[in-house]
Protein backbone atom coordinates (compact mmCIF):
# COMPACT_ATOMS: atom_id res chain seq x y z
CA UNK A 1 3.70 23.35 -7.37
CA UNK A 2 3.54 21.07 -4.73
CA UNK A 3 5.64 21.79 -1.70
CA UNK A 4 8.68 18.82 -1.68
CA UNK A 5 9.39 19.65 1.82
CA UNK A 6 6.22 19.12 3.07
CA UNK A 7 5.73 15.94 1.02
CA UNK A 8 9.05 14.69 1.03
CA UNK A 9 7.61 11.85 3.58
CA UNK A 10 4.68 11.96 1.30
CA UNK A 11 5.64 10.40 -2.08
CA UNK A 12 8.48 9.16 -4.29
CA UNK A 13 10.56 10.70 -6.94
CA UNK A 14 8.69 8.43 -9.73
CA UNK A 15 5.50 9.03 -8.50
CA UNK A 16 5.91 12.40 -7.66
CA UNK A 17 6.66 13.15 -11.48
CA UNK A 18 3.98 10.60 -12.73
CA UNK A 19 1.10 13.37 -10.13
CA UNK A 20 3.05 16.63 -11.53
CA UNK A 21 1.57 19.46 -13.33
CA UNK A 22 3.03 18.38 -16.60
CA UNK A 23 2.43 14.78 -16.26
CA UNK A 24 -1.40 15.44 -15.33
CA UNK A 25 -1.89 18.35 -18.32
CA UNK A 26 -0.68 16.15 -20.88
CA UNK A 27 -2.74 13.54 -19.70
CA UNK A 28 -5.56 15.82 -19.89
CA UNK A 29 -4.31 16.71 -23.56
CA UNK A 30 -3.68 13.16 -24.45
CA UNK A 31 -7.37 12.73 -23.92
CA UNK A 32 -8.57 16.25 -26.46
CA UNK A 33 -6.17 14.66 -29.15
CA UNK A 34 -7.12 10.75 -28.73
CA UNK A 35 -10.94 12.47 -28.87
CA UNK A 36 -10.62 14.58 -32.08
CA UNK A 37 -8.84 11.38 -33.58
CA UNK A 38 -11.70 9.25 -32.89
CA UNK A 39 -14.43 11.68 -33.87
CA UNK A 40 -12.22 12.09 -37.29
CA UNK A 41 -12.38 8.31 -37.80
CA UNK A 42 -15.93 8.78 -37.16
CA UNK A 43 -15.94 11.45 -39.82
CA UNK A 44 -17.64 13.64 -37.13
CA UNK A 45 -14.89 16.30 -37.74
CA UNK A 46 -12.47 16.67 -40.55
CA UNK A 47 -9.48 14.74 -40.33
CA UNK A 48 -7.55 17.87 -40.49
CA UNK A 49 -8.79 19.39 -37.56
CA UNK A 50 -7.48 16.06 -35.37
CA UNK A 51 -4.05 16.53 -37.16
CA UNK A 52 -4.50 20.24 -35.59
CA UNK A 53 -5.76 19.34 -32.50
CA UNK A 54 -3.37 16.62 -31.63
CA UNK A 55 -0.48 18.93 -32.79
CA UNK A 56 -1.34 21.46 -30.06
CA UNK A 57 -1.87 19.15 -27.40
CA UNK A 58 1.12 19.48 -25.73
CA UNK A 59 2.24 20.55 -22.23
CA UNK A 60 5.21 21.98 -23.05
CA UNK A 61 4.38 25.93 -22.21
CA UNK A 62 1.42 26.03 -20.71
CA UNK A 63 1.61 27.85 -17.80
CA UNK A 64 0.24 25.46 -15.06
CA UNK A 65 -0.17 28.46 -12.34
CA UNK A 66 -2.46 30.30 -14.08
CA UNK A 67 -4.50 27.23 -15.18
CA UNK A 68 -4.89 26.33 -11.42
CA UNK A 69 -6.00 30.15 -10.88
CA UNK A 70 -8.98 29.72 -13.58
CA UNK A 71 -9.78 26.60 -12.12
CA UNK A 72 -10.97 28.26 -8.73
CA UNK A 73 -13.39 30.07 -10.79
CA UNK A 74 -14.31 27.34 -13.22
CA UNK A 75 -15.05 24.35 -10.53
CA UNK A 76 -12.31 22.28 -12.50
CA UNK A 77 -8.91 22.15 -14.43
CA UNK A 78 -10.71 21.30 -17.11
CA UNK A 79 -11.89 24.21 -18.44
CA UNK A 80 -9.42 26.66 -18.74
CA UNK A 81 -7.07 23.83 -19.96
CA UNK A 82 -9.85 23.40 -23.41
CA UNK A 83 -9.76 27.42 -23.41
CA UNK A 84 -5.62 27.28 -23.28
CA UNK A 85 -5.87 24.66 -26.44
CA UNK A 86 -8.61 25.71 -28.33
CA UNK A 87 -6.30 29.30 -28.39
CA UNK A 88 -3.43 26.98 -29.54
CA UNK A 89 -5.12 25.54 -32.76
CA UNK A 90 -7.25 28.87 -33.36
CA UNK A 91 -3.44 30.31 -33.52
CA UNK A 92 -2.24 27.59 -36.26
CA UNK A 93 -5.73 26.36 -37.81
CA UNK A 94 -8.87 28.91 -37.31
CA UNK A 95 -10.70 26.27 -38.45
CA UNK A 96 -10.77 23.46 -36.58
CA UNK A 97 -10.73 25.57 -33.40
CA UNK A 98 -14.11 24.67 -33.30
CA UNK A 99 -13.77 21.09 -32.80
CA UNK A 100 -11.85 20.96 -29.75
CA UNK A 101 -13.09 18.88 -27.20
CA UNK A 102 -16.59 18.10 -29.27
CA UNK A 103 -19.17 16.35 -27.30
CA UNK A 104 -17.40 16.18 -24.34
CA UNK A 105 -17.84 17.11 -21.04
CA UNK A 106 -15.27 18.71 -18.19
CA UNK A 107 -15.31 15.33 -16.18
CA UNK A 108 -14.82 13.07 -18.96
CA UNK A 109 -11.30 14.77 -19.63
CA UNK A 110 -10.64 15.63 -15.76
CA UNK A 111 -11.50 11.45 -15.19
CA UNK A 112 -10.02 10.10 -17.58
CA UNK A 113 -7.02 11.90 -17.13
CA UNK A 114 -6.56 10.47 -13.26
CA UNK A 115 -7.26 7.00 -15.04
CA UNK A 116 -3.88 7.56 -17.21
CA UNK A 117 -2.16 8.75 -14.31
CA UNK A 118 -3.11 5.77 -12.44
CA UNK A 119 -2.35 3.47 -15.08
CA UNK A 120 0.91 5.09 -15.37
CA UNK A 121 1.83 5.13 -11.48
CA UNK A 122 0.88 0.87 -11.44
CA UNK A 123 3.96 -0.57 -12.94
CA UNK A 124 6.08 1.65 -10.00
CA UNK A 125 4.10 0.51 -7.41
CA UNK A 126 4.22 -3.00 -9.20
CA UNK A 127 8.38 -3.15 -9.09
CA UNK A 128 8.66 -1.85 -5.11
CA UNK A 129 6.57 -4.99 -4.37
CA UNK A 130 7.89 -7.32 -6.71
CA UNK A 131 11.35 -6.14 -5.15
CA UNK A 132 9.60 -6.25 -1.67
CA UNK A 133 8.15 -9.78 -1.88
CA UNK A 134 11.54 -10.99 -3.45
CA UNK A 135 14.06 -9.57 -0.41
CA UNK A 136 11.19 -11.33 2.40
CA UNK A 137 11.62 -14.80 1.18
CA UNK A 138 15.12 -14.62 0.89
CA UNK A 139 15.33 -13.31 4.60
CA UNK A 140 12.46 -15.58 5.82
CA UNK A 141 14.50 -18.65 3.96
CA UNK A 142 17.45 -17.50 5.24
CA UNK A 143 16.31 -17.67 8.92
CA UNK A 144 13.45 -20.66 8.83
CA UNK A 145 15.60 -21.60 11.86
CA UNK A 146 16.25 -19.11 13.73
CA UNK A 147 14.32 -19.07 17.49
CA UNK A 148 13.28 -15.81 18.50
CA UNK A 149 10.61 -14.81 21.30
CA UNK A 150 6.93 -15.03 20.12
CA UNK A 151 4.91 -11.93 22.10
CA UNK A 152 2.31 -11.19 22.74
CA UNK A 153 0.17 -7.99 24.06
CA UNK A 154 3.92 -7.29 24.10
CA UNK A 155 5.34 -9.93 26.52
CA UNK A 156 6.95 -12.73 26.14
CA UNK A 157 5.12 -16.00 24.79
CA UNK A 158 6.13 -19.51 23.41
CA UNK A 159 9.51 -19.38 21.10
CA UNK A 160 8.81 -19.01 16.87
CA UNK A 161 11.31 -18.13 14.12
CA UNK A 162 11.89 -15.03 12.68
CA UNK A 163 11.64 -16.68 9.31
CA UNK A 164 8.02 -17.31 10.37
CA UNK A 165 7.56 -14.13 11.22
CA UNK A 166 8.59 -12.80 8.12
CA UNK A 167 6.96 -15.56 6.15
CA UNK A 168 3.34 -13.84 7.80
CA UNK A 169 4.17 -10.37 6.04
CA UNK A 170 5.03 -11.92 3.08
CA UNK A 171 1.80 -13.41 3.02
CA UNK A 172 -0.17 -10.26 3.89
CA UNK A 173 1.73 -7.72 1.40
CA UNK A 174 1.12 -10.29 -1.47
CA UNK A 175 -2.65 -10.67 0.04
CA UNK A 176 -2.55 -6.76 -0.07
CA UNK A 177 -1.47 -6.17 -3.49
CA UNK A 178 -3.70 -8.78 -4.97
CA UNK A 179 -5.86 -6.27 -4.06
CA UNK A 180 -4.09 -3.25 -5.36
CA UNK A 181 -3.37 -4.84 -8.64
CA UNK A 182 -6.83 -5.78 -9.63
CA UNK A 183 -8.63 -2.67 -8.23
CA UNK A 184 -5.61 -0.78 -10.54
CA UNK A 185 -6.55 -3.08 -13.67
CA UNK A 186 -10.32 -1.92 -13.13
CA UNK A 187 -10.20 1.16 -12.78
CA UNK A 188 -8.77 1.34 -16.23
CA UNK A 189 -11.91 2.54 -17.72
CA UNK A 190 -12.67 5.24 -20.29
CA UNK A 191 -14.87 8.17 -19.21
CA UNK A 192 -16.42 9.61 -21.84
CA UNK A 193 -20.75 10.77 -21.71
CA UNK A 194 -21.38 14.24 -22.75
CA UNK A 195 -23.33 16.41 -20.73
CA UNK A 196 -25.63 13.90 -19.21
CA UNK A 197 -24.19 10.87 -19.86
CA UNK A 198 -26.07 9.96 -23.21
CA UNK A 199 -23.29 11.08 -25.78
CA UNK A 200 -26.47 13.00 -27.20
CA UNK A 201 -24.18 15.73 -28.64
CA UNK A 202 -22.79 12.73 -31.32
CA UNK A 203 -25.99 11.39 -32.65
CA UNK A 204 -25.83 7.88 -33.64
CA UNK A 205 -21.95 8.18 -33.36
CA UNK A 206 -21.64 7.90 -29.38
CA UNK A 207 -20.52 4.72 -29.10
CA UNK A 208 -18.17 4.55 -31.77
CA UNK A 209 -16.55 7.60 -30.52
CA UNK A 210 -16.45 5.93 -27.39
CA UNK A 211 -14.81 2.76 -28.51
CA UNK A 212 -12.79 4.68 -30.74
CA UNK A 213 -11.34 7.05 -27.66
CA UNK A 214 -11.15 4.01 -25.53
CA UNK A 215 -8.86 2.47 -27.72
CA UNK A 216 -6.60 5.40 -28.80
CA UNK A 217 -6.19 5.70 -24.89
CA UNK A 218 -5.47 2.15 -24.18
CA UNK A 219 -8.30 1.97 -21.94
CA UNK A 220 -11.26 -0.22 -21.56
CA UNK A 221 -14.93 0.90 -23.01
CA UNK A 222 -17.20 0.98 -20.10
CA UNK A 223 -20.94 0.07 -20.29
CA UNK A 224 -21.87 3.17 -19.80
CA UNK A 225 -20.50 6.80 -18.14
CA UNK A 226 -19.99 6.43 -14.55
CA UNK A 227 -20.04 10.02 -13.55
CA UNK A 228 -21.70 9.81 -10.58
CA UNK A 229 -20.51 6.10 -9.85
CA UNK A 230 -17.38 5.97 -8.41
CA UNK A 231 -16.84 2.52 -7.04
CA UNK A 232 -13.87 1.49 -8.81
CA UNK A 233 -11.51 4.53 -7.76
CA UNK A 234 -12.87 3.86 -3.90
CA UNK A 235 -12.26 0.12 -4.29
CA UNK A 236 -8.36 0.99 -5.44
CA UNK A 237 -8.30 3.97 -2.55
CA UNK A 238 -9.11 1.21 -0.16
CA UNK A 239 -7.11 -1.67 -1.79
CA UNK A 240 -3.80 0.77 -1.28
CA UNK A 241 -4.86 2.11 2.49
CA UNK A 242 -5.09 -1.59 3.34
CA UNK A 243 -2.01 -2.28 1.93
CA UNK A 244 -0.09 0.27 3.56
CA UNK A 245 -1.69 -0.69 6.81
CA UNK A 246 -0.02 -4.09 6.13
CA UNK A 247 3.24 -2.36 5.54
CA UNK A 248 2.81 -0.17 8.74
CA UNK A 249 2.55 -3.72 10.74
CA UNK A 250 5.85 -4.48 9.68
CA UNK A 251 7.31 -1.44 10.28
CA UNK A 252 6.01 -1.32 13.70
CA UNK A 253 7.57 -4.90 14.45
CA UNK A 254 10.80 -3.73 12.93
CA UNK A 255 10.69 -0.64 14.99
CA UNK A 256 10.11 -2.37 18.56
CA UNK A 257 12.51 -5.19 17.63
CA UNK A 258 14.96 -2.23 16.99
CA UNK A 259 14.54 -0.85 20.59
CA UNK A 260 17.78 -0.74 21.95
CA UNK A 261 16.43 -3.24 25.35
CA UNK A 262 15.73 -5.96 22.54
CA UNK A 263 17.91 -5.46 20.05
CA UNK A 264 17.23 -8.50 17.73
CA UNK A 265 17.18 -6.50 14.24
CA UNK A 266 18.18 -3.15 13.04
CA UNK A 267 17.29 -1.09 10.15
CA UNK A 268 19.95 1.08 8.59
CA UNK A 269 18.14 3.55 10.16
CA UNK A 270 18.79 7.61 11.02
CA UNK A 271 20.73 9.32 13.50
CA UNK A 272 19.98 12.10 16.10
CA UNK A 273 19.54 15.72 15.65
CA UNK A 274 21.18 15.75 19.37
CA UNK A 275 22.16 12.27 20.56
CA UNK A 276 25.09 10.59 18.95
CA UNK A 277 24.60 7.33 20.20
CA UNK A 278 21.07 7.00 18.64
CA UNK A 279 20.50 4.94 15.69
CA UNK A 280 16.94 5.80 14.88
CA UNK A 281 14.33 3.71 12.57
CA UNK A 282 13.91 6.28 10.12
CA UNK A 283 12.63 3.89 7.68
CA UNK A 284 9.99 2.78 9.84
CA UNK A 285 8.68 6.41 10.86
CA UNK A 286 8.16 6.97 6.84
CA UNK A 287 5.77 4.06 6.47
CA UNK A 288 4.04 4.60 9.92
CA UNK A 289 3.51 7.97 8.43
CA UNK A 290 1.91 6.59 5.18
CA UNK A 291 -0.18 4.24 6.56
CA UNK A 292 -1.29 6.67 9.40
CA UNK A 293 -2.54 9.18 6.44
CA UNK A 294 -4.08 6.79 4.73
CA UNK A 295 -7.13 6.02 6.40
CA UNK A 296 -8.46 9.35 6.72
CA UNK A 297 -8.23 9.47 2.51
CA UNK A 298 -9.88 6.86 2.34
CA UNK A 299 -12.97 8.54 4.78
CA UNK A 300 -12.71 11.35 2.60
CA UNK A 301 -13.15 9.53 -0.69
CA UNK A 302 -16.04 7.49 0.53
CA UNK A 303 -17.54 10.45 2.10
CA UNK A 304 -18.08 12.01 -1.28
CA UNK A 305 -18.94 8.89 -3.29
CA UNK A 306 -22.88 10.17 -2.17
CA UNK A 307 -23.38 11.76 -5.50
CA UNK A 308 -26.37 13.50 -6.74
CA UNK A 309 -28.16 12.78 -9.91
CA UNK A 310 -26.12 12.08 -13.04
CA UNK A 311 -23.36 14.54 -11.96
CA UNK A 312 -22.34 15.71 -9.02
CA UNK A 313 -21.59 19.11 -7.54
CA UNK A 314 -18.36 18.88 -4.75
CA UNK A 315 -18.00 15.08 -5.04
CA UNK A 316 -15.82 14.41 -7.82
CA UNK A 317 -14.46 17.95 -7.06
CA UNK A 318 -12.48 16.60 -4.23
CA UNK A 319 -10.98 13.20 -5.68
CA UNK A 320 -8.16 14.74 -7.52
CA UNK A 321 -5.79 15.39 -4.53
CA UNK A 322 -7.72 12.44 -2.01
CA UNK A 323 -6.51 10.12 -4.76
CA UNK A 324 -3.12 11.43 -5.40
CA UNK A 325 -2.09 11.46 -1.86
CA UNK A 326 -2.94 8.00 -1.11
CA UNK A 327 -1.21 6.32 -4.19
CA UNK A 328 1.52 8.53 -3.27
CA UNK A 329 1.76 8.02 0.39
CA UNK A 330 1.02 3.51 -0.63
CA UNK A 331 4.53 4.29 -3.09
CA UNK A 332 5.86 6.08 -0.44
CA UNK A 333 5.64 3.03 2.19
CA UNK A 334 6.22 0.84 -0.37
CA UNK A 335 9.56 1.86 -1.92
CA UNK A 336 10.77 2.62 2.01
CA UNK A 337 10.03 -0.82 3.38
CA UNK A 338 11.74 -2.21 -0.42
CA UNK A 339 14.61 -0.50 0.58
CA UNK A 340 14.68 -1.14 4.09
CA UNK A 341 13.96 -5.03 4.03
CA UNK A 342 17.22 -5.12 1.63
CA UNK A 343 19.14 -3.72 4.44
CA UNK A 344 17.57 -5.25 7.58
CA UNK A 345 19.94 -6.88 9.82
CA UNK A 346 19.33 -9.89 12.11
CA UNK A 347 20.91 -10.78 15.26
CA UNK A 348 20.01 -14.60 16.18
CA UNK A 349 22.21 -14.70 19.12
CA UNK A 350 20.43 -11.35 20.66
CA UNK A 351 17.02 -13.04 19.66
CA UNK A 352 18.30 -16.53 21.92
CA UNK A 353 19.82 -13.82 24.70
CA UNK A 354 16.55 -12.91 24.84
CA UNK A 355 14.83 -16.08 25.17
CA UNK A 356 17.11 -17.12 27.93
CA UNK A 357 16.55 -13.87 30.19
CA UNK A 358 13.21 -15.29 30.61
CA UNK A 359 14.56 -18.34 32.58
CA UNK A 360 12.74 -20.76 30.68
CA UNK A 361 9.06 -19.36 31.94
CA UNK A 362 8.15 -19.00 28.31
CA UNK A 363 8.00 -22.60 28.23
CA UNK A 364 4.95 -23.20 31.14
CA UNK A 365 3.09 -24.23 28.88
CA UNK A 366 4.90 -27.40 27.44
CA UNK A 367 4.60 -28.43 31.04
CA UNK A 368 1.28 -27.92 31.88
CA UNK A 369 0.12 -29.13 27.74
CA UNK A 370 2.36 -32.40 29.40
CA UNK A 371 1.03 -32.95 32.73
CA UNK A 372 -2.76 -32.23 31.73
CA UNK A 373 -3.37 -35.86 30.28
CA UNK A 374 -2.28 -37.02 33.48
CA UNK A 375 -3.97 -34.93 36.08
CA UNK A 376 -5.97 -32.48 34.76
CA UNK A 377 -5.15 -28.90 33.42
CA UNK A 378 -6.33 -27.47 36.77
CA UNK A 379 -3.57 -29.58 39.06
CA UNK A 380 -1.02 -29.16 36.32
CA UNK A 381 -1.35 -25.26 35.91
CA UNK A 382 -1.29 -25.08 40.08
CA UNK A 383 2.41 -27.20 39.73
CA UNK A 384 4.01 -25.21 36.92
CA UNK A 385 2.51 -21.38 38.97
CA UNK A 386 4.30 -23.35 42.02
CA UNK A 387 7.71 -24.05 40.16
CA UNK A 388 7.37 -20.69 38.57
CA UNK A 389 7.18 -18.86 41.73
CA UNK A 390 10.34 -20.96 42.89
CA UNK A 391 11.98 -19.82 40.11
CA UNK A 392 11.68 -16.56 40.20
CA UNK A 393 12.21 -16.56 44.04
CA UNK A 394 15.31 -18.18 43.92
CA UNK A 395 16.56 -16.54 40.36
CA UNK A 396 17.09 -19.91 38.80
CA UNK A 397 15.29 -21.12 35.66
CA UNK A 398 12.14 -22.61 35.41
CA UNK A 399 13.58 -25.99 34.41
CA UNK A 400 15.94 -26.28 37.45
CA UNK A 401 13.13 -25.15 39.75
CA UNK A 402 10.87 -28.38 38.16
CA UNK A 403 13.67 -30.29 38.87
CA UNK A 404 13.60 -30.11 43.03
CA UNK A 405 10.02 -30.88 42.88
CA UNK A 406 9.29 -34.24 43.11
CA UNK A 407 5.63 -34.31 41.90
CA UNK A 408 6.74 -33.48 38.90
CA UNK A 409 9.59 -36.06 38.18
CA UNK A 410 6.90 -38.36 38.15
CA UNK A 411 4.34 -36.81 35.81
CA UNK A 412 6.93 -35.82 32.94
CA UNK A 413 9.29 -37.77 30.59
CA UNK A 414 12.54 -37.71 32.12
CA UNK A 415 13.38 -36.35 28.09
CA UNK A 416 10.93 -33.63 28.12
CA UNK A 417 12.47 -32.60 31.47
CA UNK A 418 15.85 -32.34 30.52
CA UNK A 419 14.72 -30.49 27.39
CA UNK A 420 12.16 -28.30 28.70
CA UNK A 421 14.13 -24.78 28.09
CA UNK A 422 14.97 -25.80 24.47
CA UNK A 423 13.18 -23.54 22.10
CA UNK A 424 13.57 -25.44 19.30
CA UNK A 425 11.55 -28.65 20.99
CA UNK A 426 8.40 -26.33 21.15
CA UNK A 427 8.21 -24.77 17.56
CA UNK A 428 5.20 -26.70 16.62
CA UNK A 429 4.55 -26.58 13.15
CA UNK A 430 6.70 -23.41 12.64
CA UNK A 431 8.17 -24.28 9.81
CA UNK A 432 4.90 -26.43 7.81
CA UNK A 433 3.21 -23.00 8.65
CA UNK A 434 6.27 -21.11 7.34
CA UNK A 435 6.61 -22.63 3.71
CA UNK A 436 2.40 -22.65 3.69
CA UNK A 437 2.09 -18.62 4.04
CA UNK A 438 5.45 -18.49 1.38
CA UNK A 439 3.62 -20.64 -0.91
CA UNK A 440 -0.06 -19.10 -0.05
């Protein structure tokens, strides 16, 4: 059993039960039964040894422990799991004990069984974003107007809103799941070859058995067995590390606009084990955490996509808990940052506090974009360093120090002057960029 202390950072109560034990056994089970139904259709095996066979494939009971004990020896879950249910029928049918699992092969039931698991953990991740991408419009709608510092390499630049802001990660979560949605859809493929991928053991009935199983599972026929082709689970390993990378972005602009010296939003955050006064962005930390795991899975995965022959030995071996973790630890971010964006709150006056500590140097270059037509960016950026060094000098704002010089007077609008400070004269196309990336 997986520790839920040491993954309780990790994973989600829904997805947690959707990677269990029991949820993964009967998925393995599902698999035996949907086979012997499809062979019985096929009349490969007697229809009453399917009734048998899908009678006893049920988790309830089976002891999960020792299972994961045999499977040490074995090389995979798989095979103690056929042992456990071929015991089951023997014990109500000795006869069609022998048709359990019947020209299959370990991997097809171990793959096919992380395909249902995945198809089963898409419609949670699905609702976190849908509930994600909703709360981020309403918040970026809700504050098209509102001026807040741009920055960047972490100091101050020209002014933007924070409905802008937001606006770019709704953008990049709905570019990320894009992503996560169609490598999900594709890897819903049936795995199902045999012992070397020709479905020999079945004769002439391979394929129907195939299409047969595929469609008792709800899964799509493939071409052929992809044993050693594992392209589609990497593509959706990748699709989710990227996304969570997107999510981490946001947390870590949450985060530093939480710092207490900026102060211009605020998670419901976390206190302190020791400091009272703290409120810390607990949220955040959980889906810096997920996206900081994440690329390392994905390294893993891709390491052992290198797969000899028409089955490998160690490759496939390792996907079970590489994939787990990092559909997990994508939920994980994902439901966090859902629940956190629902709760985020703004402060627009901090955000213009903030803009005004600068003194107005945040707008030098309206200025020098202003004088340049009229004598050159090189005179025009010596003028605004002079009237920013008088400004700072003489602690008044960059606007009042342009205003003793009278070189300047001349070269700019008597309106842009008096204006100069006034963040919302130098948005630009904020918001034509704003309802682009909503509607993108």
């Amino acid at each position: 059993m997986p520790s839920r202390l040491i993954d309780s950072l990790a994973t989600t109560d829904a997805l947690s039960d959707v990677f269990s034990d029991q949820s993964l056994l009967q998925a393995m089970l599902d698999f035996e039964a949907a086979l012997a139904r499809a062979e019985a259709k096929a009349g490969l095996i007697p229809s009453r040894a399917a009734d048998a066979i899908s009678s006893a494939a049920l988790a309830e009971g089976l002891d999960a422990a020792e299972i994961a004990r045999e499977a040490r020896s074995s090389g995979t879950v798989s095979i103690p799991l056929v042992r456990v249910l071929t015991a089951r029928v023997q014990a109500a049918d000795a006869a069609s004990a022998r048709f359990v699992h019947f020209g299959a092969t370990s991997q097809d039931v171990a793959d096919s069984a992380m395909v249902l698991t995945l198809q089963r953990a898409h419609p949670i991740l699905a609702a976190d974003h849908a509930r994600l991408e909703r709360t981020l419009r309403e918040v970026s709608d809700g504050h098209a107007r509102t001026v807040m510092l741009g920055r960047t390499l972490l100091q101050p630049a020209p002014p933007i809103t924070f409905g802008l802001k937001v606006a770019g990660w709704v953008a990049a979560i709905r570019r990320g799941w894009r992503r996560v949605d169609s490598s999900a859809r594709d890897v819903a493929v049936l795995q199902f070859g045999g012992a070397s991928g020709t479905l020999a053991a079945l004769g002439d009935r391979g394929l129907d058995v195939s299409c047969a199983l595929a469609g008792e599972l709800g899964l799509r026929n493939p071409e052929a067995p992809w044993h050693a082709h594992r392209d589609r689970l990497a593509s959706l390993l990748c699709a989710c590390a990227l996304y969570a990378a997107t999510l981490g972005k946001m947390a870590r602009d949450i985060s530093l606009l939480m710092q207490d010296e900026v102060g211009e939003v605020a998670e419901r955050g976390g206190s302190s084990s020791t400091m009272p006064h703290k409120r810390n962005p607990a949220g955040c930390a959980a889906v810096l955490a997920a996206a900081t795991r994440l690329p390392g899975l994905v390294a893993a995965f891709l390491t052992g996509m290198v797969q000899e022959h028409e089955r490998a030995v160690g490759g496939w071996h390792a996907e079970w808990p590489t994939i787990a973790a990092g559909v997990q630890a994508t939920g994980s971010a994902l439901e966090t940052m859902a629940d956190l964006a629902g709760e985020l709150t703004v402060y627009p006056d901090r955000m213009r506090a903030n803009i005004e500590r600068t003194n107005g140097a945040i707008f030098a270059e309206r200025v020098v974009m202003s004088m340049t037509e009229r004598i050159g960016r090189d005179s025009a950026q010596l003028l605004v360093s002079d009237a920013l060094a008088r400004s700072r000098e003489a602690g008044t704002t960059f606007r009042d120090a342009l205003m003793t010089m009278p070189d300047v007077a001349d070269l700019l609008p008597a309106e842009t002057l008096r204006t100069v400070d006034v963040p919302e004269m130098y948005l630009g196309a904020a918001e034509t960029l704003r309802v682009q990336l909503l509607e993108s």
